[in-house]
N, C-alpha and C. Protein backbone atom coordinates (compact mmCIF):
# COMPACT_ATOMS: atom_id res chain seq x y z
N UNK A 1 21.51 14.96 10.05
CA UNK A 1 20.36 14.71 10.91
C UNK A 1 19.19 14.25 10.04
N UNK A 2 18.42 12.99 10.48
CA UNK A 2 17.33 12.86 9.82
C UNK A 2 16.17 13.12 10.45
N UNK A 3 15.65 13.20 9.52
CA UNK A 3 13.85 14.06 9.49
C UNK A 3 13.20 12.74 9.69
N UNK A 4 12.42 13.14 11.29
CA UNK A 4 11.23 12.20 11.64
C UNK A 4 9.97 12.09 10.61
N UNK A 5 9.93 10.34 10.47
CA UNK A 5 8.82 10.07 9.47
C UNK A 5 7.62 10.88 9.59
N UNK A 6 7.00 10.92 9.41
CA UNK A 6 5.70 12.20 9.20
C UNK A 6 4.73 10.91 9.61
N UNK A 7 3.88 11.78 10.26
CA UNK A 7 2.55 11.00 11.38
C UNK A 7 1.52 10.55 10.15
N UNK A 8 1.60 9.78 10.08
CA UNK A 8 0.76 9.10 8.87
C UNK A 8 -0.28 7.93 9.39
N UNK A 9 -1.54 8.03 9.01
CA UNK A 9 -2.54 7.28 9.46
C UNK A 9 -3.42 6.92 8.41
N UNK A 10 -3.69 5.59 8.25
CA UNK A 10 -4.67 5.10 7.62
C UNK A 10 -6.16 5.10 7.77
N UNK A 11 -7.17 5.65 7.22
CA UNK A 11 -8.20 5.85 7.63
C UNK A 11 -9.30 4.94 6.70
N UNK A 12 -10.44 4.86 7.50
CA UNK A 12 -11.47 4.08 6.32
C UNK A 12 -11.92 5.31 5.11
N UNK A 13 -11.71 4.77 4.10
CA UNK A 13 -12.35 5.46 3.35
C UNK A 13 -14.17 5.31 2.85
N UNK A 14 -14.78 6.73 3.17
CA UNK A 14 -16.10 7.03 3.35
C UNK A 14 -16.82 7.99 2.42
N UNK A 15 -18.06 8.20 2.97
CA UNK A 15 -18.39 9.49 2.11
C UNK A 15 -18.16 10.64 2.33
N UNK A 16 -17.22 11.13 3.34
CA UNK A 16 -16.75 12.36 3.84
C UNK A 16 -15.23 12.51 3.00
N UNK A 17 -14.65 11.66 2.69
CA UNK A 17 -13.09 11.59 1.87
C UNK A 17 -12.89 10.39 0.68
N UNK A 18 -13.85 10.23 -0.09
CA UNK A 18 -13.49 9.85 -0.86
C UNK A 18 -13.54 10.36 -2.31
N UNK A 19 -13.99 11.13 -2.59
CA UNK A 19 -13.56 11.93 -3.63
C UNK A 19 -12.33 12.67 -3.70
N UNK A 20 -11.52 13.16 -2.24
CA UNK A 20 -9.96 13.17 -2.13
C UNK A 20 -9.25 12.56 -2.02
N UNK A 21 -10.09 10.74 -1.84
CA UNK A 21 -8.45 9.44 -2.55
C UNK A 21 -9.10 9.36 -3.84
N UNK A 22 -10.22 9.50 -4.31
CA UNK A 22 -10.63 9.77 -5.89
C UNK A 22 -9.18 10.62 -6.39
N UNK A 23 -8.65 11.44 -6.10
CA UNK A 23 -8.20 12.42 -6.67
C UNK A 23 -6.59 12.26 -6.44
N UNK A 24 -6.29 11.17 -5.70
CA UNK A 24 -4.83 10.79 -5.64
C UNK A 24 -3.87 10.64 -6.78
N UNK A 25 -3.36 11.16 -7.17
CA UNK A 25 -2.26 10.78 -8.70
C UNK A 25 -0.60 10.49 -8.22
N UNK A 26 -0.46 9.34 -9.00
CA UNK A 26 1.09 9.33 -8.79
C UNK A 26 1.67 10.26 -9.77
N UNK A 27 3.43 9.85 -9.36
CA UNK A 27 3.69 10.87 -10.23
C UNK A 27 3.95 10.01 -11.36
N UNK A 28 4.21 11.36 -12.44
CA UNK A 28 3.87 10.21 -13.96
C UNK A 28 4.70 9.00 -14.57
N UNK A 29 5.65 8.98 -13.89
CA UNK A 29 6.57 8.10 -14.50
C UNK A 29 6.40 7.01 -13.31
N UNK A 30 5.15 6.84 -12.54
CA UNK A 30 5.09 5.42 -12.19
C UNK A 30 3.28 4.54 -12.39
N UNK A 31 2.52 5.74 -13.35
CA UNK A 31 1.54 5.49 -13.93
C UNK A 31 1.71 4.39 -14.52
N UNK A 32 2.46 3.91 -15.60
CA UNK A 32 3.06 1.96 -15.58
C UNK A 32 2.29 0.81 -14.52
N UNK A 33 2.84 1.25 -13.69
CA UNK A 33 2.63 0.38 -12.80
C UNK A 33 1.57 0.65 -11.44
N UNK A 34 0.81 1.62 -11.58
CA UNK A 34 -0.60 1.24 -10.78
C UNK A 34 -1.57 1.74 -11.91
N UNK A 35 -2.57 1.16 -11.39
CA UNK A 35 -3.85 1.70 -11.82
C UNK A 35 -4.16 2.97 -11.41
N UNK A 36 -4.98 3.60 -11.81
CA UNK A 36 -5.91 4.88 -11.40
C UNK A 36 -6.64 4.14 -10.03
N UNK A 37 -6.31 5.50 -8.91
CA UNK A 37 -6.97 4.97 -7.54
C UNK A 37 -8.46 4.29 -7.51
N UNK A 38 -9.44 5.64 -8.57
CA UNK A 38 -10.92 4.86 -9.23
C UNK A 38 -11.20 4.05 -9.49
N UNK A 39 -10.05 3.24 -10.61
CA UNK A 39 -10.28 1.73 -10.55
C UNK A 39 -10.38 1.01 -9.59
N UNK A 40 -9.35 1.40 -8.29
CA UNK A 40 -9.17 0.56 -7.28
C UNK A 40 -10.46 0.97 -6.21
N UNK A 41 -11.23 2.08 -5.93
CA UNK A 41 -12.23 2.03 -5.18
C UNK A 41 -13.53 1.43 -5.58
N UNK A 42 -13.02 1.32 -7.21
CA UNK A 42 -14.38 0.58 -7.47
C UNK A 42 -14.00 -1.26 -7.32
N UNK A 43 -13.02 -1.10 -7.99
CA UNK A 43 -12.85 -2.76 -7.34
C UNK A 43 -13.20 -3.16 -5.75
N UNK A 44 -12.76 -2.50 -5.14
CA UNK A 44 -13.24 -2.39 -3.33
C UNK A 44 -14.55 -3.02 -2.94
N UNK A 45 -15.05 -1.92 -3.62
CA UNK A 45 -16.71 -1.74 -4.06
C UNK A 45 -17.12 -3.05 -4.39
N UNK A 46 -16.74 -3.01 -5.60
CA UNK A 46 -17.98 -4.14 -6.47
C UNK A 46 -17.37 -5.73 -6.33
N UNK A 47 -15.99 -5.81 -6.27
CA UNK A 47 -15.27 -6.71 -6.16
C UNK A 47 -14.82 -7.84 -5.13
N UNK A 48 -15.83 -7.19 -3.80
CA UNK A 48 -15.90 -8.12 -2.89
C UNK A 48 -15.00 -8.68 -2.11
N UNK A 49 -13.64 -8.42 -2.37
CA UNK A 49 -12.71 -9.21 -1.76
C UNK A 49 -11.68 -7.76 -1.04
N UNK A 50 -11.49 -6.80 -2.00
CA UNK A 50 -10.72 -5.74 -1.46
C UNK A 50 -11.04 -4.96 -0.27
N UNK A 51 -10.66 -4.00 0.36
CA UNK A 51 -11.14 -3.36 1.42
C UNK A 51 -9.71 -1.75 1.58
N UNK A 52 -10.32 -0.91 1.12
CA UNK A 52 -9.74 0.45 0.91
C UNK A 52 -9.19 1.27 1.90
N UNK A 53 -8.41 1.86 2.38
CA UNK A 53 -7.97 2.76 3.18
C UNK A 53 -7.48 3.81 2.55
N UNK A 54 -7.84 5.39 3.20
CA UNK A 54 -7.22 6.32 2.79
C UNK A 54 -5.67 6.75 3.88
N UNK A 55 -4.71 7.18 3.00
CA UNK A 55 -3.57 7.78 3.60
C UNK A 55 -3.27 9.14 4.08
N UNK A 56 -3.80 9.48 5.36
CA UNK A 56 -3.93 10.64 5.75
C UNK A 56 -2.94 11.27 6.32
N UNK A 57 -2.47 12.46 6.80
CA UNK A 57 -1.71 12.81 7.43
C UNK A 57 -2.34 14.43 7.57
N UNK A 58 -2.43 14.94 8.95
CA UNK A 58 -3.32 16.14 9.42
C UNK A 58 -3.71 16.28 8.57
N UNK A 59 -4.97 15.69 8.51
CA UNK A 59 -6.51 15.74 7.85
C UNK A 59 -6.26 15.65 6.37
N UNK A 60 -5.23 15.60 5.63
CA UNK A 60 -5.32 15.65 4.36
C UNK A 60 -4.84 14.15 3.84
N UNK A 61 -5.51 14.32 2.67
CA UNK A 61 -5.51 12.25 2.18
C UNK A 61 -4.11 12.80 1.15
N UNK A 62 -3.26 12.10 1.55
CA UNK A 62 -2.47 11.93 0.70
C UNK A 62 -2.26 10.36 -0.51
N UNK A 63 -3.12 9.45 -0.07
CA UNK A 63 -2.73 8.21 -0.92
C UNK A 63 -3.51 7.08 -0.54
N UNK A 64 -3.63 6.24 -1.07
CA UNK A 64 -4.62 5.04 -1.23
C UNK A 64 -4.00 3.38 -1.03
N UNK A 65 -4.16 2.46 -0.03
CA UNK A 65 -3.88 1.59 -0.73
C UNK A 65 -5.39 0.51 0.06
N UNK A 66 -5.07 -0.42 -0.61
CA UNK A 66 -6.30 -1.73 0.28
C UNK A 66 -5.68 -3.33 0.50
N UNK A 67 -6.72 -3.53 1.12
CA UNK A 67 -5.81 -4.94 1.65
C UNK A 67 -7.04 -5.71 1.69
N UNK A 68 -6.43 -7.36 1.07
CA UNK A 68 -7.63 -8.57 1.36
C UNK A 68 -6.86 -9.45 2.15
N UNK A 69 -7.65 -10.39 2.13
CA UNK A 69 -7.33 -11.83 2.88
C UNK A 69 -7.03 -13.09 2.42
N UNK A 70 -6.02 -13.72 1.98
CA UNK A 70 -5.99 -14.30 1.07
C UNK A 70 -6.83 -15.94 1.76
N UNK A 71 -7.51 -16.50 1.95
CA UNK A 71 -8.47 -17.77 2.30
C UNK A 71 -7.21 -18.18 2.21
N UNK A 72 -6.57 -19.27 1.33
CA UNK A 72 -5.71 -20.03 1.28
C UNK A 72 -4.41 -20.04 2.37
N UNK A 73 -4.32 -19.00 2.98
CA UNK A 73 -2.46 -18.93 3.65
C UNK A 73 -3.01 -18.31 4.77
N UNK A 74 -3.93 -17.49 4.83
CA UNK A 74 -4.10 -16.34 5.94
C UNK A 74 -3.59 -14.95 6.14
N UNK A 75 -3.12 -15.15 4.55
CA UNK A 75 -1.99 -13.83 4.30
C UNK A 75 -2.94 -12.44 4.14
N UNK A 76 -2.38 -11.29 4.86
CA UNK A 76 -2.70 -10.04 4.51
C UNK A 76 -2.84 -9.68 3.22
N UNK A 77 -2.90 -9.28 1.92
CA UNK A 77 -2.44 -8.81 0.79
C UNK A 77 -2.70 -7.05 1.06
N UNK A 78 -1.59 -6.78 1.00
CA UNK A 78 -1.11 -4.80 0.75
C UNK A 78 -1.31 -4.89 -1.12
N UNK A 79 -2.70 -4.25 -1.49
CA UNK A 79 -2.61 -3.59 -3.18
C UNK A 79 -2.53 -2.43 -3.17
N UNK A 80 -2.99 -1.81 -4.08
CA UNK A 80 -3.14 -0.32 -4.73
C UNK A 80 -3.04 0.54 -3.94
N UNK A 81 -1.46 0.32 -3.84
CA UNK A 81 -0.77 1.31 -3.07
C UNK A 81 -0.69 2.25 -3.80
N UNK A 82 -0.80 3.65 -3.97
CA UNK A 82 -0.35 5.12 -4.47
C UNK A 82 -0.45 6.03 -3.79
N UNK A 83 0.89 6.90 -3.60
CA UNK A 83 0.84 7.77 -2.93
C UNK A 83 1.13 8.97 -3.98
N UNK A 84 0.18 10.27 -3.57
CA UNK A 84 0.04 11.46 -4.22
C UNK A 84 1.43 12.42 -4.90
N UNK A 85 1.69 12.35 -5.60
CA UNK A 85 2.88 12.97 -6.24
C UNK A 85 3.40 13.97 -5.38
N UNK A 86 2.61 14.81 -5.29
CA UNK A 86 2.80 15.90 -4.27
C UNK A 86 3.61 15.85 -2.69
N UNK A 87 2.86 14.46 -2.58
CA UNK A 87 3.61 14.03 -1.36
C UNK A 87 4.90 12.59 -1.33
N UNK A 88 5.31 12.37 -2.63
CA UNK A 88 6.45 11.31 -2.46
C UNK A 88 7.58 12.07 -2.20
N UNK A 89 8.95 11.61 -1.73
CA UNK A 89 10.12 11.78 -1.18
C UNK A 89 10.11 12.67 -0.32
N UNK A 90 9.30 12.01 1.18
CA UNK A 90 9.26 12.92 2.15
C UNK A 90 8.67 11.66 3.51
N UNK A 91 9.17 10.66 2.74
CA UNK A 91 8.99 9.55 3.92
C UNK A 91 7.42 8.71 4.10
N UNK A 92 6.59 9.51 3.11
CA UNK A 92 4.85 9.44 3.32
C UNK A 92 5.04 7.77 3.40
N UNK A 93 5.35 7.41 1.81
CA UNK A 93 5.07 5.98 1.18
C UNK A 93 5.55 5.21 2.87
N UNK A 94 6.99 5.18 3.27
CA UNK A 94 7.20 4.14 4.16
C UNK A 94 6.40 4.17 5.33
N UNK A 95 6.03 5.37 5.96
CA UNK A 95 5.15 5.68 7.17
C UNK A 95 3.96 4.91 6.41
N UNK A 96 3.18 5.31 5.57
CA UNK A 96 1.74 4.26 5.47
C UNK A 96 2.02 2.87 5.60
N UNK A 97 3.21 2.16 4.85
CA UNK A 97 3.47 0.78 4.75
C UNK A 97 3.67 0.24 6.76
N UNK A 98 4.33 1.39 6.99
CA UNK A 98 4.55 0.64 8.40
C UNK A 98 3.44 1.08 9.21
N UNK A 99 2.24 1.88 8.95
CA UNK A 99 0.85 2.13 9.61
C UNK A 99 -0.27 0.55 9.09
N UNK A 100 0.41 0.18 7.92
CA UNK A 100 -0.25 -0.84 7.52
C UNK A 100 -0.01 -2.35 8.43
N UNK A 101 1.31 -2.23 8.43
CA UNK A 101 1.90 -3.27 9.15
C UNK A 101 1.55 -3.22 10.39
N UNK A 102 1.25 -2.31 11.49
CA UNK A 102 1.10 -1.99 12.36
C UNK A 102 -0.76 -2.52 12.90
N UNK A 103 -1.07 -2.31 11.82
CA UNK A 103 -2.90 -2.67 11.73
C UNK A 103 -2.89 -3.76 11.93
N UNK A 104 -2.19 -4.55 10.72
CA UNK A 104 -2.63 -6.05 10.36
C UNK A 104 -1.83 -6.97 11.41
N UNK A 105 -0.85 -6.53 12.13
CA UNK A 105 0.03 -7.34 13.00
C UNK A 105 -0.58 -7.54 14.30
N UNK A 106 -0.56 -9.32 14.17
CA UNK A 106 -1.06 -9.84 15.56
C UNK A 106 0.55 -10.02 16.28
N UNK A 107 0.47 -9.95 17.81
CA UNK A 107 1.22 -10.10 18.43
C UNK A 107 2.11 -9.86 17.75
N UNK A 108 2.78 -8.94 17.43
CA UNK A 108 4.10 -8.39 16.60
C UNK A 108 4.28 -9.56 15.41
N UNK A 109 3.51 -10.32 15.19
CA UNK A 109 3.93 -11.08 14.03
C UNK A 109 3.49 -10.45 12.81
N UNK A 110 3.78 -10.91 11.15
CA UNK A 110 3.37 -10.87 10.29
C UNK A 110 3.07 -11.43 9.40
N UNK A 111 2.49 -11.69 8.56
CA UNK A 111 1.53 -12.51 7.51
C UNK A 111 1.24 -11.79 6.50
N UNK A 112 2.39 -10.48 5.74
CA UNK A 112 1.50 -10.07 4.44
C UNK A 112 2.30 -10.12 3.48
N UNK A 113 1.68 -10.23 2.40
CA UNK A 113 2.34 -10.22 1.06
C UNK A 113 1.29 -9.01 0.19
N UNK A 114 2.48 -8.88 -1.19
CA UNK A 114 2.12 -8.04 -2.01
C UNK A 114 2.98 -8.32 -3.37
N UNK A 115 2.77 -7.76 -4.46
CA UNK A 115 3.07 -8.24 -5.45
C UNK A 115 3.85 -6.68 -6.36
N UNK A 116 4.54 -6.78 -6.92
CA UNK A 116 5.11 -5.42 -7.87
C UNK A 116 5.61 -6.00 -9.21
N UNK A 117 5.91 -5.19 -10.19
CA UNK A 117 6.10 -5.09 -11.45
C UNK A 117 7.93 -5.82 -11.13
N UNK A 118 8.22 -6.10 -11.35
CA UNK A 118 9.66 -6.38 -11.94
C UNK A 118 10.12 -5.67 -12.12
N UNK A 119 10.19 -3.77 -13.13
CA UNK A 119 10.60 -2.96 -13.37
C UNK A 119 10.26 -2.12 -12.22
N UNK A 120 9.58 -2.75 -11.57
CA UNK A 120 9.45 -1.07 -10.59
C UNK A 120 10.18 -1.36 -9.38
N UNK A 121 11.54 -0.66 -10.10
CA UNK A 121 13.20 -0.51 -9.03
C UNK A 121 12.62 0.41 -7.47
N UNK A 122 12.26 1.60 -7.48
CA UNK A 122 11.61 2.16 -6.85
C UNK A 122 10.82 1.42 -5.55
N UNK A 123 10.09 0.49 -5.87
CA UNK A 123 8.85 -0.12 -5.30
C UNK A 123 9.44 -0.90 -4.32
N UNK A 124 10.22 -2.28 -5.28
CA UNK A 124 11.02 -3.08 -4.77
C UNK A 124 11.95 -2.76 -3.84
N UNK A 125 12.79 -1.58 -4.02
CA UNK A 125 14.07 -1.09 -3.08
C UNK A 125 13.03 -0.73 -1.72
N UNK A 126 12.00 0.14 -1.81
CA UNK A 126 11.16 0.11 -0.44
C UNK A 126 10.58 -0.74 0.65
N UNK A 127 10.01 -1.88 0.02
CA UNK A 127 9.68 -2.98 0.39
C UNK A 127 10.41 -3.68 0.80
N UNK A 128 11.64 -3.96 0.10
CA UNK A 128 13.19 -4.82 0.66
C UNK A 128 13.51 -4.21 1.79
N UNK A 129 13.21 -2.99 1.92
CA UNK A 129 14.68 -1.95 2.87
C UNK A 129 13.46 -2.05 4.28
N UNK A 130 11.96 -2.74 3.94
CA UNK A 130 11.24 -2.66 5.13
C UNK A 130 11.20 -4.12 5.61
N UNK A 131 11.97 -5.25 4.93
CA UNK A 131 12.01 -6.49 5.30
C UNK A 131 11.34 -7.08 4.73
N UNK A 132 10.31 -7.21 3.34
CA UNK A 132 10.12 -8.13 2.42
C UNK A 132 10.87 -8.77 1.68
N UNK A 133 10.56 -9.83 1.48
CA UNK A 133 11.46 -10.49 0.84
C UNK A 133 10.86 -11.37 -0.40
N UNK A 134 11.49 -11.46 -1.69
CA UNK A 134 10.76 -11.70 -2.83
C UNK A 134 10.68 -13.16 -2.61
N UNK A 135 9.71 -13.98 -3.27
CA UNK A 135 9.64 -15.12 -2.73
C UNK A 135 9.91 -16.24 -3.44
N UNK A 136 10.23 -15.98 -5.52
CA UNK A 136 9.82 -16.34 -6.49
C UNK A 136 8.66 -17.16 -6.95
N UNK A 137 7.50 -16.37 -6.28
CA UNK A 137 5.87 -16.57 -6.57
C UNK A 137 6.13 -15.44 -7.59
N UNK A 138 5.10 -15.96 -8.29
CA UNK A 138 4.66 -14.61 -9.84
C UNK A 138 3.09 -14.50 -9.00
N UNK A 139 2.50 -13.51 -9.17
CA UNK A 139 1.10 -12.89 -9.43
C UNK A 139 0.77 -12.40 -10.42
N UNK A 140 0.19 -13.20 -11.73
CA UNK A 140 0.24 -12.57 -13.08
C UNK A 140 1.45 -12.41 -13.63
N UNK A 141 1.95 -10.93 -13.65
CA UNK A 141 3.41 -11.24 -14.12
C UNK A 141 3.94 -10.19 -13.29
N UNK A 142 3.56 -10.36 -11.96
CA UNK A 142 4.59 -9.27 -11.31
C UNK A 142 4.91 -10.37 -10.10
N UNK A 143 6.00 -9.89 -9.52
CA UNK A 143 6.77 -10.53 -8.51
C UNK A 143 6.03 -10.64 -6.55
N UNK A 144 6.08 -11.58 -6.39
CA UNK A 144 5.25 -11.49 -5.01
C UNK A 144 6.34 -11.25 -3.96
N UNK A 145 6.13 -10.57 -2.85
CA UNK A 145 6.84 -10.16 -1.55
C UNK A 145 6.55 -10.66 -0.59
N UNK A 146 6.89 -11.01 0.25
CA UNK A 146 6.47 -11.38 1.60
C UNK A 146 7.22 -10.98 2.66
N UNK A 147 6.33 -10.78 4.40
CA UNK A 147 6.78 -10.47 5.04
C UNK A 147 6.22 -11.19 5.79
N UNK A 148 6.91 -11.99 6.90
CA UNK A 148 6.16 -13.09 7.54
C UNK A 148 7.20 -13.01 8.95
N UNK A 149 6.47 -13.09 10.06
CA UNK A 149 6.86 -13.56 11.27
C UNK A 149 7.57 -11.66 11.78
N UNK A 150 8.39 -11.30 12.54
CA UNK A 150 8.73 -10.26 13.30
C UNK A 150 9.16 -9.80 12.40
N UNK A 151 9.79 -8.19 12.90
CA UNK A 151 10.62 -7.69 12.11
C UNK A 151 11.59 -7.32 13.42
């Protein structure tokens, strides 16, 4: 029997919860491949293009990610995704991705992309198993995803 995904909601992040996605940590062996969430709220911040959400689930922030717009395509971009150590292998990560998808989707269509490390087996197997598909675009030197049209 499988265990229903856990009610997961994306929230704006404010001055009432952000010092608890301040405080989000992955677990350590995927520190590699994100940044510290701080970096990413300050990029949000100062950087003009990002836009932050916290990963909640009954009232508690479990994880961080943000999303821009790419001008050129119209594409969503899903970044700095991390979800709290505490809370991986328990379904969190895919429930936010599909609370994300759920936001950004007009008329059941889709338009987002995102980008991952090459080494991060983990990342990739999630994203595939939700219908991205790699596109052979590089972003810097990590691999771009896309998810475009229904699922």
């Amino acid at each position: 029997m499988t265990e229903a995904p856990p009610d997961v909601q994306l929230v704006e992040v404010d001055a009432s919860n952000w010092r608890a996605v301040a405080a989000v940590r992955p677990h350590p062996n995927q520190g590699e491949f994100v940044a510290p969430v701080v970096y990413y709220l300050c990029l949000s911040h100062y950087g003009g293009q990002w836009h932050p959400l916290a990963v909640e689930r009954d009232g508690s922030i479990l994880g961080h990610v943000m999303w821009a717009v790419d001008d050129e395509d119209g594409s969503v971009w899903l970044g700095g995704f991390v979800i709290d150590a505490t809370a991986q292998s328990a379904g969190v990560g895919r429930a936010a991705v599909n609370a994300f998808l759920e936001r950004f989707a007009e008329d059941g269509q889709y338009n987002i992309a995102l980008s991952v490390s090459p080494e991060n087996s983990v990342a990739r197997h999630l994203y595939s198993s939700i219908g991205f598909v790699e596109t052979g675009e590089m972003d810097d030197d990590e691999i771009v995803l896309r998810l475009q049209s229904s699922r």
